[in-house]
PDB file of N, CA and C in Angstrom:
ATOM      1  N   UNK A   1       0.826  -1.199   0.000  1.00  0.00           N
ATOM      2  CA  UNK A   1       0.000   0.000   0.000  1.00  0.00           C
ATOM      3  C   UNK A   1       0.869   1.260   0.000  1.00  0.00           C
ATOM      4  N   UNK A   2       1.850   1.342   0.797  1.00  0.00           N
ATOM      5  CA  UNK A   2       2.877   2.368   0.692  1.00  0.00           C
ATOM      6  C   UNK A   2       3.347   3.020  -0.586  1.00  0.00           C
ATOM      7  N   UNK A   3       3.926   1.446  -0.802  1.00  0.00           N
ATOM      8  CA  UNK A   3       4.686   1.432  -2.358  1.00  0.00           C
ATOM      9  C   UNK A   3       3.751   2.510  -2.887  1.00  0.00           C
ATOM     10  N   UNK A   4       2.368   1.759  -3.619  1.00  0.00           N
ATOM     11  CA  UNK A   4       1.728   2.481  -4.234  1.00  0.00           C
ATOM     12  C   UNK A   4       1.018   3.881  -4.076  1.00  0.00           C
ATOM     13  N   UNK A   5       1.005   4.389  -2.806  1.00  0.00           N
ATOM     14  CA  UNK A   5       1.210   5.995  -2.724  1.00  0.00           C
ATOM     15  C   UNK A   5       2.256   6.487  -2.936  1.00  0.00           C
ATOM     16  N   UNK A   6       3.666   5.898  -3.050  1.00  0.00           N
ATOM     17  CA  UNK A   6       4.705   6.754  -3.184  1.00  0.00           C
ATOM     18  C   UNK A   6       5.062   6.915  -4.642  1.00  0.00           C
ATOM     19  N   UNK A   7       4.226   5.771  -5.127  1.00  0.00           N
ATOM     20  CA  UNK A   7       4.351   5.732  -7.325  1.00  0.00           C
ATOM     21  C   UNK A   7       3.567   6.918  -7.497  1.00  0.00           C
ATOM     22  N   UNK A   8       2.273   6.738  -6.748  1.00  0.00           N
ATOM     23  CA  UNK A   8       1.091   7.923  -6.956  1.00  0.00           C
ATOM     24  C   UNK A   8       1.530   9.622  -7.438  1.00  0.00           C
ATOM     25  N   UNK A   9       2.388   9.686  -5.744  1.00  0.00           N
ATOM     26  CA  UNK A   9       3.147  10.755  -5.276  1.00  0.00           C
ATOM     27  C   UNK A   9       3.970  11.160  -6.713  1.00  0.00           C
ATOM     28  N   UNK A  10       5.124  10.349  -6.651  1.00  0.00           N
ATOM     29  CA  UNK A  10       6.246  10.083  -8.075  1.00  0.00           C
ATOM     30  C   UNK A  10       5.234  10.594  -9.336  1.00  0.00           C
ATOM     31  N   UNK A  11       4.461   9.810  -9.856  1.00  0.00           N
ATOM     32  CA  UNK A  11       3.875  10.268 -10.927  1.00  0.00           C
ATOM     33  C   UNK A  11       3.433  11.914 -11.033  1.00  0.00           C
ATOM     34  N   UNK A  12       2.178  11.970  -9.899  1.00  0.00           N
ATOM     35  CA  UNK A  12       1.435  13.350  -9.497  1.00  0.00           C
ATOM     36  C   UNK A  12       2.685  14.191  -9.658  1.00  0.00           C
ATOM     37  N   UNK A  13       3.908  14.058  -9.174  1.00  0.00           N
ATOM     38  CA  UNK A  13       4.906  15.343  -9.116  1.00  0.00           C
ATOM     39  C   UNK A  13       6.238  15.266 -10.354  1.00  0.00           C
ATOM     40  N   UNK A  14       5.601  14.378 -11.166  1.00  0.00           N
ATOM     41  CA  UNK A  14       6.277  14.103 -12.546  1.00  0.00           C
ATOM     42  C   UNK A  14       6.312  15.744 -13.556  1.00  0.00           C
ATOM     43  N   UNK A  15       7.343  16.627 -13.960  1.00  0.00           N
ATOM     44  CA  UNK A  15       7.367  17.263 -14.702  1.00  0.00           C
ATOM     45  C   UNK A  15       6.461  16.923 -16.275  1.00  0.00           C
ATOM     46  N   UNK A  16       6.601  16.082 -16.881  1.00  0.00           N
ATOM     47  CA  UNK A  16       6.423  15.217 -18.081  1.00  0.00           C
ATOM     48  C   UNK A  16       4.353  15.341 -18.197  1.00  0.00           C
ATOM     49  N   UNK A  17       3.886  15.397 -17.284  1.00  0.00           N
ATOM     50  CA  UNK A  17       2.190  15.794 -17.288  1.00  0.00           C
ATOM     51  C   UNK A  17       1.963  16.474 -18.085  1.00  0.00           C
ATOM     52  N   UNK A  18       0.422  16.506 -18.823  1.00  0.00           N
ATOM     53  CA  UNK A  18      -0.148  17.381 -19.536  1.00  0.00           C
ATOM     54  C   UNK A  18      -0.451  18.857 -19.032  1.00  0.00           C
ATOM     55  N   UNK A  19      -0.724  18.574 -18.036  1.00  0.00           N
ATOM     56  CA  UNK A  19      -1.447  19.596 -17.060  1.00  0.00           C
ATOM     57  C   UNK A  19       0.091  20.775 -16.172  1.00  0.00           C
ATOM     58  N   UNK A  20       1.051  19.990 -16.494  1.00  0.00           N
ATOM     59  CA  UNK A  20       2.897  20.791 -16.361  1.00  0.00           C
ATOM     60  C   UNK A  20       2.906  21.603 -17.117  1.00  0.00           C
ATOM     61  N   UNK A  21       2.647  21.033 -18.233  1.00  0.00           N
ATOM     62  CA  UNK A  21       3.086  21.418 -19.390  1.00  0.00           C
ATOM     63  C   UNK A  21       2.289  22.322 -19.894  1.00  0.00           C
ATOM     64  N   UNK A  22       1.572  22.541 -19.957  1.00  0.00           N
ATOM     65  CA  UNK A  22       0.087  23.446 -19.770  1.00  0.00           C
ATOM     66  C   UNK A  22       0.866  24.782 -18.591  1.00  0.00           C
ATOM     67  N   UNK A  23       0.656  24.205 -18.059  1.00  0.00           N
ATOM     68  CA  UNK A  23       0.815  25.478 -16.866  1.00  0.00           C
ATOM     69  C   UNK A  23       2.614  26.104 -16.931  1.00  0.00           C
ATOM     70  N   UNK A  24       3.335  25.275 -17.705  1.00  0.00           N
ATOM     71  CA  UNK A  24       4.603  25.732 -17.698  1.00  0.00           C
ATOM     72  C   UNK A  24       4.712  26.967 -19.210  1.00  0.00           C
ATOM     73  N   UNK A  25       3.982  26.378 -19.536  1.00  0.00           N
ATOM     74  CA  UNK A  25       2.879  27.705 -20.993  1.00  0.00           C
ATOM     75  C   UNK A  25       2.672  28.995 -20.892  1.00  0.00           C
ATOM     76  N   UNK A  26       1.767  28.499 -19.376  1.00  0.00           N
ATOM     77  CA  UNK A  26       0.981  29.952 -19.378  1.00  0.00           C
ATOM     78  C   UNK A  26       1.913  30.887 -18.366  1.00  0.00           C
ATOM     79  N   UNK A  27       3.086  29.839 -17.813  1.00  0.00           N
ATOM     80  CA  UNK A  27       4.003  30.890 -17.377  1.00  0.00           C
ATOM     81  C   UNK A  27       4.896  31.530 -17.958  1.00  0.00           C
ATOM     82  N   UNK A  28       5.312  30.843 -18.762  1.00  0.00           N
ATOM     83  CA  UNK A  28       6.483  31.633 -19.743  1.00  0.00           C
ATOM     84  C   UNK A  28       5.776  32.593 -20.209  1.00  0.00           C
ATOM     85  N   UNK A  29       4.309  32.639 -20.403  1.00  0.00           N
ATOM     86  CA  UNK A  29       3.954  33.875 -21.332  1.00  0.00           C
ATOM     87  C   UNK A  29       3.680  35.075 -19.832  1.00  0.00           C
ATOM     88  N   UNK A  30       3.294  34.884 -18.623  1.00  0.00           N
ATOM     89  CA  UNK A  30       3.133  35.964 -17.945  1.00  0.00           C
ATOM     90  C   UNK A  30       4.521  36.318 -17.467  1.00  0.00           C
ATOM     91  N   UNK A  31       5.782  35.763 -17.376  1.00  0.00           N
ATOM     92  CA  UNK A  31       7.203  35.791 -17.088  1.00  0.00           C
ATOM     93  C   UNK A  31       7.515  37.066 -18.315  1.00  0.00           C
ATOM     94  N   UNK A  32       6.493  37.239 -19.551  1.00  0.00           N
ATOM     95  CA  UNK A  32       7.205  38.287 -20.149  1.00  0.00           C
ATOM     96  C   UNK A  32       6.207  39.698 -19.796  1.00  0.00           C
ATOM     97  N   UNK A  33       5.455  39.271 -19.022  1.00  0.00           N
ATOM     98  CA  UNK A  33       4.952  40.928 -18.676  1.00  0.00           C
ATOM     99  C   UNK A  33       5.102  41.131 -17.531  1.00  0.00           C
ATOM    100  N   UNK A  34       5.963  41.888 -17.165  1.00  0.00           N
ATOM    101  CA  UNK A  34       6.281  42.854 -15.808  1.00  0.00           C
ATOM    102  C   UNK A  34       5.081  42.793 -14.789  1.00  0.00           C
ATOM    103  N   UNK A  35       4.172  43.724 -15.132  1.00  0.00           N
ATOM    104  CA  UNK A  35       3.043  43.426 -14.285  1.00  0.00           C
ATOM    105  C   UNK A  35       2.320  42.814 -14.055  1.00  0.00           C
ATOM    106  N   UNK A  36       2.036  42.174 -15.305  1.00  0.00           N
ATOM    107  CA  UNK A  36       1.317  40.576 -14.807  1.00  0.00           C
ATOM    108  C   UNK A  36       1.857  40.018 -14.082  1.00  0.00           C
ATOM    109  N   UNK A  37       3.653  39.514 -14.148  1.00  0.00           N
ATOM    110  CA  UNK A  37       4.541  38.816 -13.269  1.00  0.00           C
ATOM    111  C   UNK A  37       3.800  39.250 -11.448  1.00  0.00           C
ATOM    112  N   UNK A  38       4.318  40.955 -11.209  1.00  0.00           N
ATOM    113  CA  UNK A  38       4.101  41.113  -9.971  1.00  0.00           C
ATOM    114  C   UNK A  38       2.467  40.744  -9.203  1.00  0.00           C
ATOM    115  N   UNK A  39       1.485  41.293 -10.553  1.00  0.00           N
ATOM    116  CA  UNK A  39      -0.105  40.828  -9.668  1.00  0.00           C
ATOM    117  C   UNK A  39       0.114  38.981  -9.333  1.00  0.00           C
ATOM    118  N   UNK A  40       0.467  37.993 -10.288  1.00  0.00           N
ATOM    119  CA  UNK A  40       0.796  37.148 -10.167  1.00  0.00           C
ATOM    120  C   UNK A  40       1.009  36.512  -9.193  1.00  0.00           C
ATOM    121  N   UNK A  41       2.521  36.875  -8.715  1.00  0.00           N
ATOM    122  CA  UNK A  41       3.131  36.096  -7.839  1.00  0.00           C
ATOM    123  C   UNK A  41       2.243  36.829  -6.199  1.00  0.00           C
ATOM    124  N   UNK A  42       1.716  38.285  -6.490  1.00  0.00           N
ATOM    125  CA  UNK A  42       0.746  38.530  -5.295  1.00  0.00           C
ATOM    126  C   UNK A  42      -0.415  37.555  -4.896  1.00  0.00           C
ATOM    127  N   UNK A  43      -0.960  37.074  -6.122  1.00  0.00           N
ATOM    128  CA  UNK A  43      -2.391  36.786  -5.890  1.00  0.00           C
ATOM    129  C   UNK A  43      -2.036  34.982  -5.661  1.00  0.00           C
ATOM    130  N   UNK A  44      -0.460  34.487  -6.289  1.00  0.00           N
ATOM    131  CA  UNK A  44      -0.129  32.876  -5.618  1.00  0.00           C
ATOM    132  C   UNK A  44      -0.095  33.110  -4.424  1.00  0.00           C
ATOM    133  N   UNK A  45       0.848  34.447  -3.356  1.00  0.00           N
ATOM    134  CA  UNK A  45       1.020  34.247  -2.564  1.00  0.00           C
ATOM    135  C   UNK A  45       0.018  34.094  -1.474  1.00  0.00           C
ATOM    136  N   UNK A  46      -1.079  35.733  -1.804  1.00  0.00           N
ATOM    137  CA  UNK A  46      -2.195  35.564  -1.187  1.00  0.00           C
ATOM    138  C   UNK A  46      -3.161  34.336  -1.303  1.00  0.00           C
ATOM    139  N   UNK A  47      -2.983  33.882  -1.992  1.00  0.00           N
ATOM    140  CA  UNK A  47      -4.281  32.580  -2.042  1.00  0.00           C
ATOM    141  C   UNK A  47      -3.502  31.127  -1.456  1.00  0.00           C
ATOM    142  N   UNK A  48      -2.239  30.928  -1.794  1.00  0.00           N
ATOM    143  CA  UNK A  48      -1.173  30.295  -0.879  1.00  0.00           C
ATOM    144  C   UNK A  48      -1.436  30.092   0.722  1.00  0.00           C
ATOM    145  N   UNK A  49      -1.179  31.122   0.835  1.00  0.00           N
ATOM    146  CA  UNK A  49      -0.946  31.822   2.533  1.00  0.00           C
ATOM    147  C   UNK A  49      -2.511  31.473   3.153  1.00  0.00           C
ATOM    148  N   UNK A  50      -3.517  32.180   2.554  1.00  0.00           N
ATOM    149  CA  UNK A  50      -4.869  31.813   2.890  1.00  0.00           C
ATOM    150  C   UNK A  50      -4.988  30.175   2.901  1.00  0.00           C
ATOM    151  N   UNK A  51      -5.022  29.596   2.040  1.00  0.00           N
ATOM    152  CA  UNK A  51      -5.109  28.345   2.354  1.00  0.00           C
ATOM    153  C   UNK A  51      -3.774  27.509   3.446  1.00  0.00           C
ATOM    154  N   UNK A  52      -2.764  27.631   3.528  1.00  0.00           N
ATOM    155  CA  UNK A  52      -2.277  27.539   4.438  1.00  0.00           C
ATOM    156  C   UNK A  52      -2.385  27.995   6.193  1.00  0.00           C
ATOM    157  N   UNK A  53      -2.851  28.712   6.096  1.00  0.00           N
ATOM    158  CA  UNK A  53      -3.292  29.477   7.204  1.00  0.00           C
ATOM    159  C   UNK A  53      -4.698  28.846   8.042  1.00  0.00           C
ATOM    160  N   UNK A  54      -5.842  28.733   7.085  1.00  0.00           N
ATOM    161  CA  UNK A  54      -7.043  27.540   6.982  1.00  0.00           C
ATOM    162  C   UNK A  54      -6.349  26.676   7.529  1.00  0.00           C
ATOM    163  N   UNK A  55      -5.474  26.073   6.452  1.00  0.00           N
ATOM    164  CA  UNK A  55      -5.366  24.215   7.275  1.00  0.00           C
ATOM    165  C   UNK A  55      -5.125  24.116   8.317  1.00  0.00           C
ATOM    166  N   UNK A  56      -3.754  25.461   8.952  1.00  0.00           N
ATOM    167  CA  UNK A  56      -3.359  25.336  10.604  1.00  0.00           C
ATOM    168  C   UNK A  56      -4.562  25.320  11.651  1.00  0.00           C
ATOM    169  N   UNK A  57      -5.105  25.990  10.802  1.00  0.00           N
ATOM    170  CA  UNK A  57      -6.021  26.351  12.165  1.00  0.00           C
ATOM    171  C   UNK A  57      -7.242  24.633  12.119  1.00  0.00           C
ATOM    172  N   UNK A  58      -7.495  23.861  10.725  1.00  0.00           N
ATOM    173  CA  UNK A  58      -7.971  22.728  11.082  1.00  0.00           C
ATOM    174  C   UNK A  58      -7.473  21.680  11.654  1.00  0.00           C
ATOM    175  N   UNK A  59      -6.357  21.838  11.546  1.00  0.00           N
ATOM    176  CA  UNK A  59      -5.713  20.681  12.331  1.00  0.00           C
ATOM    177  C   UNK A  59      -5.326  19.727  13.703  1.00  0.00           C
ATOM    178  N   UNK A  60      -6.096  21.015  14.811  1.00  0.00           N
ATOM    179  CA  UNK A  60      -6.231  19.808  15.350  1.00  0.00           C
ATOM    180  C   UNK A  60      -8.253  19.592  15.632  1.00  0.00           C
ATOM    181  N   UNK A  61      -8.862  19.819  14.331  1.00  0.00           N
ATOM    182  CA  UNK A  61      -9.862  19.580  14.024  1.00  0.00           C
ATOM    183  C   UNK A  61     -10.120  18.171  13.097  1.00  0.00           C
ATOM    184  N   UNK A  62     -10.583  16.825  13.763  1.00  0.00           N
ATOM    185  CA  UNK A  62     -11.164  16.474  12.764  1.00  0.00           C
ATOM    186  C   UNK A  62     -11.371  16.597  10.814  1.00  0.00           C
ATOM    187  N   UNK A  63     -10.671  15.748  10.531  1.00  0.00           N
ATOM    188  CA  UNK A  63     -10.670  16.249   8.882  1.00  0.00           C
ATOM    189  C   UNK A  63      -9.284  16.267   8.465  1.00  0.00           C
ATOM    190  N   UNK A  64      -9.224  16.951   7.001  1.00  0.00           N
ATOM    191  CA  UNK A  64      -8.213  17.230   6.686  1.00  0.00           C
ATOM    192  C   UNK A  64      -6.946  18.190   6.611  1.00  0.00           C
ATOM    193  N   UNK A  65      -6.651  18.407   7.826  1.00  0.00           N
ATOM    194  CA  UNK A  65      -6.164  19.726   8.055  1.00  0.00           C
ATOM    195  C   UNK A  65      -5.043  19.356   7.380  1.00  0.00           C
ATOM    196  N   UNK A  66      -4.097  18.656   7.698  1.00  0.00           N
ATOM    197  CA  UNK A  66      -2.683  18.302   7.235  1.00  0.00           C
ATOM    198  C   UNK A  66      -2.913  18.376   5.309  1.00  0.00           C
ATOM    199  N   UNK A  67      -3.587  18.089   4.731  1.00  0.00           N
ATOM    200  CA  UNK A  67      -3.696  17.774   3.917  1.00  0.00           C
ATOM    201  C   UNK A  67      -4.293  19.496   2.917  1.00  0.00           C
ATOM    202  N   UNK A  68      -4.828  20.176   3.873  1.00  0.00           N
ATOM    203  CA  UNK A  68      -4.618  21.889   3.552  1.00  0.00           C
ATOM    204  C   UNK A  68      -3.758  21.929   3.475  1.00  0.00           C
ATOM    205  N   UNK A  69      -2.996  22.264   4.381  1.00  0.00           N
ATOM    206  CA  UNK A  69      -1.602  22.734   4.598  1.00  0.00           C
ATOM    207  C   UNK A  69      -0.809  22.654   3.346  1.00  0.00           C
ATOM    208  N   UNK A  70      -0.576  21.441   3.632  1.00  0.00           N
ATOM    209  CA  UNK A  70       0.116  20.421   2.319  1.00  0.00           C
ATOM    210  C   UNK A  70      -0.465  21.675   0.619  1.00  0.00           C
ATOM    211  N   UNK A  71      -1.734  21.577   0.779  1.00  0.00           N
ATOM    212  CA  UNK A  71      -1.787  21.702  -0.744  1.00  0.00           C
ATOM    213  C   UNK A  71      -1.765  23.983  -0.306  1.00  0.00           C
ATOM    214  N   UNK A  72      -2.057  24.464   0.267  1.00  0.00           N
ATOM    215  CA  UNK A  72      -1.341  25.966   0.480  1.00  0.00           C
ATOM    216  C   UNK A  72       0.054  25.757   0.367  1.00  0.00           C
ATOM    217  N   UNK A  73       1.236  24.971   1.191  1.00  0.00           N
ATOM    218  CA  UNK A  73       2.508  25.199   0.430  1.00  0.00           C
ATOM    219  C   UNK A  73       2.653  24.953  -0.668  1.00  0.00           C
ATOM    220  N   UNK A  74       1.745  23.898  -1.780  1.00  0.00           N
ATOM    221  CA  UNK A  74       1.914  23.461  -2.987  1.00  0.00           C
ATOM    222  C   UNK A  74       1.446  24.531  -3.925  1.00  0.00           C
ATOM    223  N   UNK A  75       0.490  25.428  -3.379  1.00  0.00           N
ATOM    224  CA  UNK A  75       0.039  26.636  -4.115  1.00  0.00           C
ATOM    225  C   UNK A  75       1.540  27.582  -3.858  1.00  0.00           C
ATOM    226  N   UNK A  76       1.978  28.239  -2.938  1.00  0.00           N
ATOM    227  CA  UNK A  76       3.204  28.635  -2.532  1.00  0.00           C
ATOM    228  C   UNK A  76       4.275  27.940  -3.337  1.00  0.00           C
ATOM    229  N   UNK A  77       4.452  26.655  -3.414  1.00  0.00           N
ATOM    230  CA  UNK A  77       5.674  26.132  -4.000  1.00  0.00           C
ATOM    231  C   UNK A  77       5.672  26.493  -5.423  1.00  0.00           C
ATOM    232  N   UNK A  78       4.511  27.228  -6.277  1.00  0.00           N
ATOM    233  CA  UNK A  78       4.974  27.214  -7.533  1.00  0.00           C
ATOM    234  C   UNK A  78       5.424  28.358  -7.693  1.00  0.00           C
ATOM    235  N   UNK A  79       5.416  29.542  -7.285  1.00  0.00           N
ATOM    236  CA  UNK A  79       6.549  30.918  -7.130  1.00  0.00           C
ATOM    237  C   UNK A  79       7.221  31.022  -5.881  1.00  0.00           C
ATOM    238  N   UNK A  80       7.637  30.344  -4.848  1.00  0.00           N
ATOM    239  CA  UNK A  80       8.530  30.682  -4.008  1.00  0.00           C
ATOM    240  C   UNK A  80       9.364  29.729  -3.466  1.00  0.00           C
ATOM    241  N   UNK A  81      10.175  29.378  -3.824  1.00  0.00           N
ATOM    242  CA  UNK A  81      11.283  28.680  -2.998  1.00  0.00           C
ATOM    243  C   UNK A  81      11.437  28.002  -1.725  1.00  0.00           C
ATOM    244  N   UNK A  82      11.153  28.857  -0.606  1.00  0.00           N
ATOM    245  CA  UNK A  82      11.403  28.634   0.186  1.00  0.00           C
ATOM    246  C   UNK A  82      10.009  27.393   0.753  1.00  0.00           C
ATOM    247  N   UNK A  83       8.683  27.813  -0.007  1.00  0.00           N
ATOM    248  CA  UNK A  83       7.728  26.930   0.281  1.00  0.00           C
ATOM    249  C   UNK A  83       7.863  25.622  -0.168  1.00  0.00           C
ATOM    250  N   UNK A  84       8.792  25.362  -1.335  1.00  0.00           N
ATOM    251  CA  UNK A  84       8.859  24.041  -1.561  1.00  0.00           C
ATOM    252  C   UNK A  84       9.599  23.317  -0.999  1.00  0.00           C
ATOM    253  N   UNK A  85      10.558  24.076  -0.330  1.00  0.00           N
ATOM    254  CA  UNK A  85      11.842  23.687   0.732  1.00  0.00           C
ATOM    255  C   UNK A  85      10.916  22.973   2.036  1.00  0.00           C
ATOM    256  N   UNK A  86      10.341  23.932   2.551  1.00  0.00           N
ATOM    257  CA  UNK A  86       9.114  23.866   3.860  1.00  0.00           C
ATOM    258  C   UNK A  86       8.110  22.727   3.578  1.00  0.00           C
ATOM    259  N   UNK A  87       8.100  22.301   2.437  1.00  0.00           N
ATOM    260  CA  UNK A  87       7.092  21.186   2.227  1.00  0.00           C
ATOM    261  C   UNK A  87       7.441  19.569   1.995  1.00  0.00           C
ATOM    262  N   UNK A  88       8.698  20.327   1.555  1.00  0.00           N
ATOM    263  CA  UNK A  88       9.766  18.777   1.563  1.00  0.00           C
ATOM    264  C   UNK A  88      10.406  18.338   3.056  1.00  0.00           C
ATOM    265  N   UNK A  89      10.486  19.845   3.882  1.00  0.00           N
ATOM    266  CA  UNK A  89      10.744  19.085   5.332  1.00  0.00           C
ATOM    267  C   UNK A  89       9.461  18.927   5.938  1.00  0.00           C
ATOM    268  N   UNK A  90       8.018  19.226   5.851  1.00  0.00           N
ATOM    269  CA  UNK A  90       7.739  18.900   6.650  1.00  0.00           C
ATOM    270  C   UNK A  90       7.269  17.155   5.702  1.00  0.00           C
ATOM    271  N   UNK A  91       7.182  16.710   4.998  1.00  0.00           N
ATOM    272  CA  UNK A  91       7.055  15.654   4.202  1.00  0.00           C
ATOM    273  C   UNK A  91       7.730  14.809   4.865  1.00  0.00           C
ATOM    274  N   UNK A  92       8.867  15.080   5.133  1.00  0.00           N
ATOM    275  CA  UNK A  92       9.883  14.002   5.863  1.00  0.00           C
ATOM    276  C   UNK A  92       9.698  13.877   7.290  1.00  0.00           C
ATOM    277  N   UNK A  93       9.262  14.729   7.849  1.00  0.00           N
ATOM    278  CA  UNK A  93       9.043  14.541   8.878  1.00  0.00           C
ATOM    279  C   UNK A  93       7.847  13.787   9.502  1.00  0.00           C
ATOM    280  N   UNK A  94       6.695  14.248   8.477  1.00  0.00           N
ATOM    281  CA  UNK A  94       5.446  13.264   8.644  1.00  0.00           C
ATOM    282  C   UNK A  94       5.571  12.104   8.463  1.00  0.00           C
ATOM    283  N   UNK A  95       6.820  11.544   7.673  1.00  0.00           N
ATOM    284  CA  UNK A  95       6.720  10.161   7.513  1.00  0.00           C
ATOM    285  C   UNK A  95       7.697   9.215   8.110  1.00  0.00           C
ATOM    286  N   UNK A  96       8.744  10.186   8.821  1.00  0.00           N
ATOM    287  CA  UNK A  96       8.790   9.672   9.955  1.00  0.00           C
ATOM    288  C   UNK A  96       8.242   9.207  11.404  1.00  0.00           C
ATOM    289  N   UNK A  97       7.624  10.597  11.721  1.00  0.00           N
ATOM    290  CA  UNK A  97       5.964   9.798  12.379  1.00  0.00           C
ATOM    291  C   UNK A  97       5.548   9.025  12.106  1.00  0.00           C
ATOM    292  N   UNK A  98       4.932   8.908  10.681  1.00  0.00           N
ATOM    293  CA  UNK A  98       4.220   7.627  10.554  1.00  0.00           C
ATOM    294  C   UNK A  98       4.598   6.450  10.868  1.00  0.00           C
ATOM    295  N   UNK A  99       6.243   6.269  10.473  1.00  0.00           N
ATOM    296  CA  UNK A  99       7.105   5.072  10.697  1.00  0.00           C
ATOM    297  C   UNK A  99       7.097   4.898  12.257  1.00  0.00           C
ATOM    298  N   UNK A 100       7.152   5.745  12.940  1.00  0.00           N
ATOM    299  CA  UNK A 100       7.232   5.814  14.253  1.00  0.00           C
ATOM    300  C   UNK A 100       6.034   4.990  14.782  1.00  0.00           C
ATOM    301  N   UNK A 101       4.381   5.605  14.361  1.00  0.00           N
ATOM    302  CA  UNK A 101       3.371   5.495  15.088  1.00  0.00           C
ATOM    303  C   UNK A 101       2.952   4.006  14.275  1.00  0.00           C
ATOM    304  N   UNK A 102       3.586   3.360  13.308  1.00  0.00           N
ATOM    305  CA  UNK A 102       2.950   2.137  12.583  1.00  0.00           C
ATOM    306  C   UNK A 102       3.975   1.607  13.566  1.00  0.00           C
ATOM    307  N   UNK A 103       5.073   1.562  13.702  1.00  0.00           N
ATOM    308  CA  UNK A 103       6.209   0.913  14.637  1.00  0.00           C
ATOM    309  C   UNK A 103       5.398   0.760  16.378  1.00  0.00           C
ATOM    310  N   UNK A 104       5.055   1.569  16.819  1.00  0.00           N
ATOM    311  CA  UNK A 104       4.507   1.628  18.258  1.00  0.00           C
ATOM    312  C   UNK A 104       3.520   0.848  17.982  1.00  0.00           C
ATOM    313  N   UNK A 105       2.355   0.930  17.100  1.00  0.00           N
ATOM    314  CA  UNK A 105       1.091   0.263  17.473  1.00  0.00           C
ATOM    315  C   UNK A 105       1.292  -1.285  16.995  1.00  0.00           C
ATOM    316  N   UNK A 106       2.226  -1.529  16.316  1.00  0.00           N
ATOM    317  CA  UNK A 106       2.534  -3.265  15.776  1.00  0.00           C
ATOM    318  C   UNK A 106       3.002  -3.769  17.089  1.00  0.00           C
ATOM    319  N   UNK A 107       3.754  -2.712  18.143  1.00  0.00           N
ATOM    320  CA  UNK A 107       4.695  -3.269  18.582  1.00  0.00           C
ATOM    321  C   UNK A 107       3.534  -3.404  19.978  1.00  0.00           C
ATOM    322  N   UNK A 108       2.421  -2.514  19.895  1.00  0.00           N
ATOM    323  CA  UNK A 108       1.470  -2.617  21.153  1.00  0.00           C
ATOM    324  C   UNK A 108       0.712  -3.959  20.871  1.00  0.00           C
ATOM    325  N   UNK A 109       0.027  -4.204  19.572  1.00  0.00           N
ATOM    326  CA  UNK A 109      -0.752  -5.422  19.159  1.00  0.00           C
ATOM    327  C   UNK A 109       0.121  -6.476  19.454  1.00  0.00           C
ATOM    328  N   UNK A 110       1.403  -6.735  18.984  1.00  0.00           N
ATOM    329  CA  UNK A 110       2.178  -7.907  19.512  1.00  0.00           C
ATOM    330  C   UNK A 110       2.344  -8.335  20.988  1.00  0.00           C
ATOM    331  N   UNK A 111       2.457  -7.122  21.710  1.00  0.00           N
ATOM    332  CA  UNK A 111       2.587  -7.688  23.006  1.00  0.00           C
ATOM    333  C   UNK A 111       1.401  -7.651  23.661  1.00  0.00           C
ATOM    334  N   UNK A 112      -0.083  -6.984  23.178  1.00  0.00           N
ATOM    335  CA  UNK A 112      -0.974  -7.416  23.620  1.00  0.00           C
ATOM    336  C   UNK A 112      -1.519  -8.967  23.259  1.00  0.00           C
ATOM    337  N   UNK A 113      -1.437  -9.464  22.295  1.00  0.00           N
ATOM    338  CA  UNK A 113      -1.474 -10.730  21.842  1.00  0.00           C
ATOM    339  C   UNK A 113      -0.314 -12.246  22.418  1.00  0.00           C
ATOM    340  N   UNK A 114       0.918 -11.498  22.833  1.00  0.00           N
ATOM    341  CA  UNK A 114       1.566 -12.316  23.608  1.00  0.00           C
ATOM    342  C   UNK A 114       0.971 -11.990  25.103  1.00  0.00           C
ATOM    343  N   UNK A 115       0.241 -11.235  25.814  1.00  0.00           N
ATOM    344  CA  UNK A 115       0.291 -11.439  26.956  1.00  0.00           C
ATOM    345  C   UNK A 115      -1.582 -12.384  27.158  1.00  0.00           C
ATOM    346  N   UNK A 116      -2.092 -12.073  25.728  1.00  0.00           N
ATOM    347  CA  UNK A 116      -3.472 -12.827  26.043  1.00  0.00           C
ATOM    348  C   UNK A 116      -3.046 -14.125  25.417  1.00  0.00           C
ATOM    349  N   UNK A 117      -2.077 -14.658  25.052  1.00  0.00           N
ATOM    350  CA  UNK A 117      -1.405 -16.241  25.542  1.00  0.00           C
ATOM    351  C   UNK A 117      -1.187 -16.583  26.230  1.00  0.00           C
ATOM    352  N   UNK A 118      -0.747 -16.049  27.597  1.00  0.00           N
ATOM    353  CA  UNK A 118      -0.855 -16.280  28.764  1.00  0.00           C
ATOM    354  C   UNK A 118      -1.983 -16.833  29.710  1.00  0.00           C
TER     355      UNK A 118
END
């Protein structure tokens, strides 16, 4: 099951997409107007930030908060740097948790199951 979210992942963040390639289009053409560039990268950041901002505050709500988050830095990651940086650590870090919290609860079921042998 892993495997196959991490092909998912791999593919979804494949340059080579229709939908890249498309959008790598319509940037080269606003990259040549000055002001389009600046409303631009305002209105990624603002709509970025807004949705990022949302997810924090769902998170420790029921739902998908993590999964806001996630997609506000991914709005952020396509003009700023530093958001794609911020999304790749916190990426790693979630899945170290995960490794962590699949590790604890195998390791709780096993020894609950060895002690109801007893």
């Amino acid at each position: 099951m892993e495997e196959q979210i991490s092909r998912e992942i791999a593919i979804g963040e494949s340059p080579q997409g229709p939908v890249r390639r498309m959008l790598r289009r319509v940037r080269s053409w606003i990259e040549r107007h000055p002001r389009l560039r600046f409303a631009y990268r305002f209105a990624v950041g603002l709509l970025g930030g807004l949705i990022a901002v949302i997810g924090l505050l769902l998170v420790p709500l029921p739902g998908p908060g993590w999964l806001v988050v996630f997609l506000g830095l991914g709005v952020l990651g396509t003009e700023f740097h530093w958001a794609r940086r911020l999304a790749g650590v916190i990426k790693r870090l979630l899945a170290r948790f995960w490794a962590w919290w699949r590790d604890r609860r195998s390791r709780r079921v096993a020894s609950g199951a060895n002690a109801g042998d007893a």
